[in-house]
C-alpha atoms as a PDB file:
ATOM      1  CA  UNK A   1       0.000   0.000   0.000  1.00  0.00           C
ATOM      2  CA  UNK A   2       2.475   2.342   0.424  1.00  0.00           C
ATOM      3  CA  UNK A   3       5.610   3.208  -1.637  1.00  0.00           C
ATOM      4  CA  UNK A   4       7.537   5.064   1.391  1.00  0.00           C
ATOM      5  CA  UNK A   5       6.787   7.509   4.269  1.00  0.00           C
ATOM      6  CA  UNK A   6       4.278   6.766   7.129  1.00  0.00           C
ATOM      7  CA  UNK A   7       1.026   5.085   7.181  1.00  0.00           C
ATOM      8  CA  UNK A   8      -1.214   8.047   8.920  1.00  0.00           C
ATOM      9  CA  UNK A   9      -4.686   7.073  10.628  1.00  0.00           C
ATOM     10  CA  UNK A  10      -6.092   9.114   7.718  1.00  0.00           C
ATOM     11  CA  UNK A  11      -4.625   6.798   5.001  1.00  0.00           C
ATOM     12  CA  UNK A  12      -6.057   3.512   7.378  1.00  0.00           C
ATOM     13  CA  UNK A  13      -9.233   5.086   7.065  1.00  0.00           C
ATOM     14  CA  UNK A  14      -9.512   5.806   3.666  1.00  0.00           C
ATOM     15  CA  UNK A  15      -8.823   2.046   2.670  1.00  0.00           C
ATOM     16  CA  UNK A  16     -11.106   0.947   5.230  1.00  0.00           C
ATOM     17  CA  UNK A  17     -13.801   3.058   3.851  1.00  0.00           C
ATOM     18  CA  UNK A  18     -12.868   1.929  -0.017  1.00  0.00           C
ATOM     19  CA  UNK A  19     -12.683  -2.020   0.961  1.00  0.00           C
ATOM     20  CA  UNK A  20     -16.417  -1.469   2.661  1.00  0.00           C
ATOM     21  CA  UNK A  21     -17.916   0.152  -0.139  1.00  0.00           C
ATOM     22  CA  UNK A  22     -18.597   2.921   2.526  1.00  0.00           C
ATOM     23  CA  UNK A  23     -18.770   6.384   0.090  1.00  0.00           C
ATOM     24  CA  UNK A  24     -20.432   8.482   2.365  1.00  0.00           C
ATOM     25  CA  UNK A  25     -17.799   7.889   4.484  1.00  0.00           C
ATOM     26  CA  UNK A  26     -14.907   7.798   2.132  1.00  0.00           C
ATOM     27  CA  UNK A  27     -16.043  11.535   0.765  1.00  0.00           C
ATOM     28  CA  UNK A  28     -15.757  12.529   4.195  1.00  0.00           C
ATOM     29  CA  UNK A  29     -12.441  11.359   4.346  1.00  0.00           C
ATOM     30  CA  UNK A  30     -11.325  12.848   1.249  1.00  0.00           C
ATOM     31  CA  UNK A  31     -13.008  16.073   2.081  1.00  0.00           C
ATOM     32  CA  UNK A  32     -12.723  16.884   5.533  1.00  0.00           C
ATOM     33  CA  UNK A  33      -9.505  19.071   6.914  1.00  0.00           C
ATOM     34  CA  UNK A  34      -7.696  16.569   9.428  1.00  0.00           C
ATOM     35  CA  UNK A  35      -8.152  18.349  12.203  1.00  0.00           C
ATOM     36  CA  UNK A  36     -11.748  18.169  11.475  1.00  0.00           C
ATOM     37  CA  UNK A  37     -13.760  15.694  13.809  1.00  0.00           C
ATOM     38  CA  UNK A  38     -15.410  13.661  10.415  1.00  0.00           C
ATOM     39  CA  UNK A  39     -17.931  12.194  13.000  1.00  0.00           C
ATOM     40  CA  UNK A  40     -19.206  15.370  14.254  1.00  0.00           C
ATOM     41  CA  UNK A  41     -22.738  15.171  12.725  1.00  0.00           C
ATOM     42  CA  UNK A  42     -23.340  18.320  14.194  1.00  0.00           C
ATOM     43  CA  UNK A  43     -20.379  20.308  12.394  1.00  0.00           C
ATOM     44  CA  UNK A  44     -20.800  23.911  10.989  1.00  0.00           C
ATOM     45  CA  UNK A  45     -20.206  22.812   7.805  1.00  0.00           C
ATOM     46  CA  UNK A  46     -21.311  20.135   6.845  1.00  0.00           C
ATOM     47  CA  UNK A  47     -21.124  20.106   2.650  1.00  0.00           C
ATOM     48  CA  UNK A  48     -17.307  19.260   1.485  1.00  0.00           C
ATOM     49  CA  UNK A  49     -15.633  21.392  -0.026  1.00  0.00           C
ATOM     50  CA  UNK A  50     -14.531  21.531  -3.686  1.00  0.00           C
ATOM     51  CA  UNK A  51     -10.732  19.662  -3.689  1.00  0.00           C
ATOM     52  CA  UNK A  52      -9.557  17.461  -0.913  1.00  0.00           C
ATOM     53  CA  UNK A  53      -7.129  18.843   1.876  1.00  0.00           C
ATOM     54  CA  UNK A  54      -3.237  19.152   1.198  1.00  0.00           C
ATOM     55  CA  UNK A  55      -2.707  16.123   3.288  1.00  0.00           C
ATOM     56  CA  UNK A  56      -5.031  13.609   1.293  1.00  0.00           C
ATOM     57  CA  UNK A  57      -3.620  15.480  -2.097  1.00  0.00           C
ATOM     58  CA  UNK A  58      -0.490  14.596  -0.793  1.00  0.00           C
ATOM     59  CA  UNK A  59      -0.721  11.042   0.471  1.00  0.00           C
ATOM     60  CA  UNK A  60      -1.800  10.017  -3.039  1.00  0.00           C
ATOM     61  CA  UNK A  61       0.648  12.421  -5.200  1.00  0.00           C
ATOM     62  CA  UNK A  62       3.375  10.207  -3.369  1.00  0.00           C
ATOM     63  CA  UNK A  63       1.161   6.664  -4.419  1.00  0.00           C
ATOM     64  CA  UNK A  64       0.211   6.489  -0.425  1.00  0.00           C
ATOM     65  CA  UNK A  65      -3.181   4.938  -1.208  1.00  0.00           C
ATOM     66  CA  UNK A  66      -4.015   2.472  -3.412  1.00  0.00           C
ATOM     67  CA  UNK A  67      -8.006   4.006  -4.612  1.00  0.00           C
ATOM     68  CA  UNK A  68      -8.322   1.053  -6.625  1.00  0.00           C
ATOM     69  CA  UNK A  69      -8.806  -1.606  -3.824  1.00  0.00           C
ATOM     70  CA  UNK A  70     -11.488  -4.022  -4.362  1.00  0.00           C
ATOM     71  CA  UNK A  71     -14.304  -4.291  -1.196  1.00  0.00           C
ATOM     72  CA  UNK A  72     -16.063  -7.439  -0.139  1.00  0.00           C
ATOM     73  CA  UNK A  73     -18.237  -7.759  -2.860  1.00  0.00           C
ATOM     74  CA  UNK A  74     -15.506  -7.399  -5.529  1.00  0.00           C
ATOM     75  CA  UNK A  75     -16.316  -3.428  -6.196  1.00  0.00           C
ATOM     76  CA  UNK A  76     -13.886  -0.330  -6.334  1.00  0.00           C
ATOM     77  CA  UNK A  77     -14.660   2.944  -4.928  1.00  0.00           C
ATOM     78  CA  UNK A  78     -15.463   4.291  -8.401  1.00  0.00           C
ATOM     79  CA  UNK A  79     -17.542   0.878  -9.254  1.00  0.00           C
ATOM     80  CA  UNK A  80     -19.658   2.107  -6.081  1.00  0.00           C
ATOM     81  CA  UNK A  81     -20.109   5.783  -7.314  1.00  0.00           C
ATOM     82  CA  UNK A  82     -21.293   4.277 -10.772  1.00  0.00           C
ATOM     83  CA  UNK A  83     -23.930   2.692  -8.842  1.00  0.00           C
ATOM     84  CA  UNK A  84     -25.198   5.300  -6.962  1.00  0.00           C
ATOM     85  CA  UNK A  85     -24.817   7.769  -9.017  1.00  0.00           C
ATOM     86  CA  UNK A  86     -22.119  10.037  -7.465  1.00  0.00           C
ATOM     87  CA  UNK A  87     -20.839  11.825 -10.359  1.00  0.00           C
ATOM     88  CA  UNK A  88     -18.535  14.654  -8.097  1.00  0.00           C
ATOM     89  CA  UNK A  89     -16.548  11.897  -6.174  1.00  0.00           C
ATOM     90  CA  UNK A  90     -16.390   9.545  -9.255  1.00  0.00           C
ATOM     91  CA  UNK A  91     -14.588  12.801 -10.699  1.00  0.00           C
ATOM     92  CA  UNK A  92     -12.264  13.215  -7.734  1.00  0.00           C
ATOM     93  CA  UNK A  93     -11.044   9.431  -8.016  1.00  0.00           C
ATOM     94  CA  UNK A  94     -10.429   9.497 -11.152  1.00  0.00           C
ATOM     95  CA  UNK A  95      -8.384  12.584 -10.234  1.00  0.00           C
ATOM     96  CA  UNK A  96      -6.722  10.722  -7.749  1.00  0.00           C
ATOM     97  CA  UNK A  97      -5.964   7.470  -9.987  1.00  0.00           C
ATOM     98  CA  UNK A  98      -8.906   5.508  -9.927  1.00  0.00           C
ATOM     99  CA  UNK A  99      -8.827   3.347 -13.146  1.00  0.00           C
ATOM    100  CA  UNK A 100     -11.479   3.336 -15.366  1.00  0.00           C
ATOM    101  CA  UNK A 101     -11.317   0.262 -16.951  1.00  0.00           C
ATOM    102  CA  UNK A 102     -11.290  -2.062 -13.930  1.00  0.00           C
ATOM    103  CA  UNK A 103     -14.002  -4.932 -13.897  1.00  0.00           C
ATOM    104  CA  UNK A 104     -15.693  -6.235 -10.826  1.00  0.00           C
ATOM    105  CA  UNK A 105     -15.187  -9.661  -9.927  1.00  0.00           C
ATOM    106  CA  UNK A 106     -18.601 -10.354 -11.888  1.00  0.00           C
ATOM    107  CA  UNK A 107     -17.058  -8.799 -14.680  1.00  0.00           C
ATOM    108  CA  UNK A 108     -18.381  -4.642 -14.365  1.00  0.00           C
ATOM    109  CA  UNK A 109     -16.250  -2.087 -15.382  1.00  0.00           C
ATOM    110  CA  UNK A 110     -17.369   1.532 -14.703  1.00  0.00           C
ATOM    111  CA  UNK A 111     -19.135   2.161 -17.923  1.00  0.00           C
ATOM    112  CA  UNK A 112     -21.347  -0.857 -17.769  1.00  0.00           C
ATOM    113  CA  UNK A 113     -22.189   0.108 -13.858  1.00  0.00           C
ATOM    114  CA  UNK A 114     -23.050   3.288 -14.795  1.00  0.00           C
ATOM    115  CA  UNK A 115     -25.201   2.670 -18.086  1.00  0.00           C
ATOM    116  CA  UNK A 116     -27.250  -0.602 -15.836  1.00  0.00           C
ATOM    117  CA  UNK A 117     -28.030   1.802 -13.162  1.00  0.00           C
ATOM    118  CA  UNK A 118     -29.290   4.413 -15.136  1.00  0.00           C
ATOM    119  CA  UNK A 119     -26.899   7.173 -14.426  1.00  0.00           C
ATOM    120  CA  UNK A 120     -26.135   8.779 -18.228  1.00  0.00           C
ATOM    121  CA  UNK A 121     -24.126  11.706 -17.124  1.00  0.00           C
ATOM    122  CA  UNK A 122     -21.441   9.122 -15.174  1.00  0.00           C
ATOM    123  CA  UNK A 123     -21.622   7.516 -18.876  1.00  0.00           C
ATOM    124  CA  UNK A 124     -21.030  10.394 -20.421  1.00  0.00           C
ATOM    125  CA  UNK A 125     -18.039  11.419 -18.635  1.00  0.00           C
ATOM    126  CA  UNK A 126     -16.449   7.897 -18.836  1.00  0.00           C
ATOM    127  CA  UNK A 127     -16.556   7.947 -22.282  1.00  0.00           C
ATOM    128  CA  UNK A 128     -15.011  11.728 -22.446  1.00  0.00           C
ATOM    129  CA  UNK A 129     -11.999   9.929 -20.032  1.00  0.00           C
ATOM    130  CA  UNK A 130     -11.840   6.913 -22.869  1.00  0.00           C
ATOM    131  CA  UNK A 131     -13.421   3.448 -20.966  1.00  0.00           C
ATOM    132  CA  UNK A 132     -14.800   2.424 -24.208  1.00  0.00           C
ATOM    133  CA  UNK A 133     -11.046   2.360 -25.699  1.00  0.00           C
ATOM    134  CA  UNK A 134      -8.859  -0.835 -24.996  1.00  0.00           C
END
């Protein structure tokens, strides 16, 4: 998982959330400033904001985290967000390295996900990113 440097408690939780399938959680993660309680329902503001922190931009700029780990079920991060239709985070792994033309253990890749479950503009931008190329 990682290429050198320090495993924080940040970069644990991140995989953990990816491995579940967790994406609520795993936006949080990606979002929230670390000396932001992430469990603080309650918290003054509660929307993310546009780019993740410097210290999750930096964790994967030096190949930290590994954003294509498979959960459980045999999905990705970005498999999950091309079933429920979360275009902005889908964007931000990508970003981050998320690859495109992974297939689930059943055989998915993003595109397919994302055209099954009805969610066109997901589509749309994987075949901008090129998932239909081999």
């Amino acid at each position: 998982m990682v290429a050198s440097g320090e495993i924080t408690d940040v970069d644990v939780e991140i995989c953990e959330a990816m491995r579940t399938g967790d994406i609520g959680r795993l936006q949080k993660l990606l979002y929230t400033e670390p000396d932001r309680d992430i469990n603080d329902e309650n918290s003054e503001n509660s929307t993310p904001p546009s780019s993740p922190p410097s210290h999750v931009k930096s964790s994967y700029n030096n190949n930290q985290i590994n954003v294509n780990v498979y959960d459980a079920d045999g999905w990705t991060a970005l498999h999950r967000c091309c079933i429920s239709g979360n275009l902005e985070l889908l964007k931000k792994l990508v970003e981050l390295g998320a690859d495109i033309k992974l297939a689930s253990r059943d055989g998915w890749n993003a595109l397919h996900l994302a055209a099954y479950n009805g969610h066109r503009d997901i589509a749309t931008f994987l075949l901008g990113t090129g998932s239909s190329r081999a």
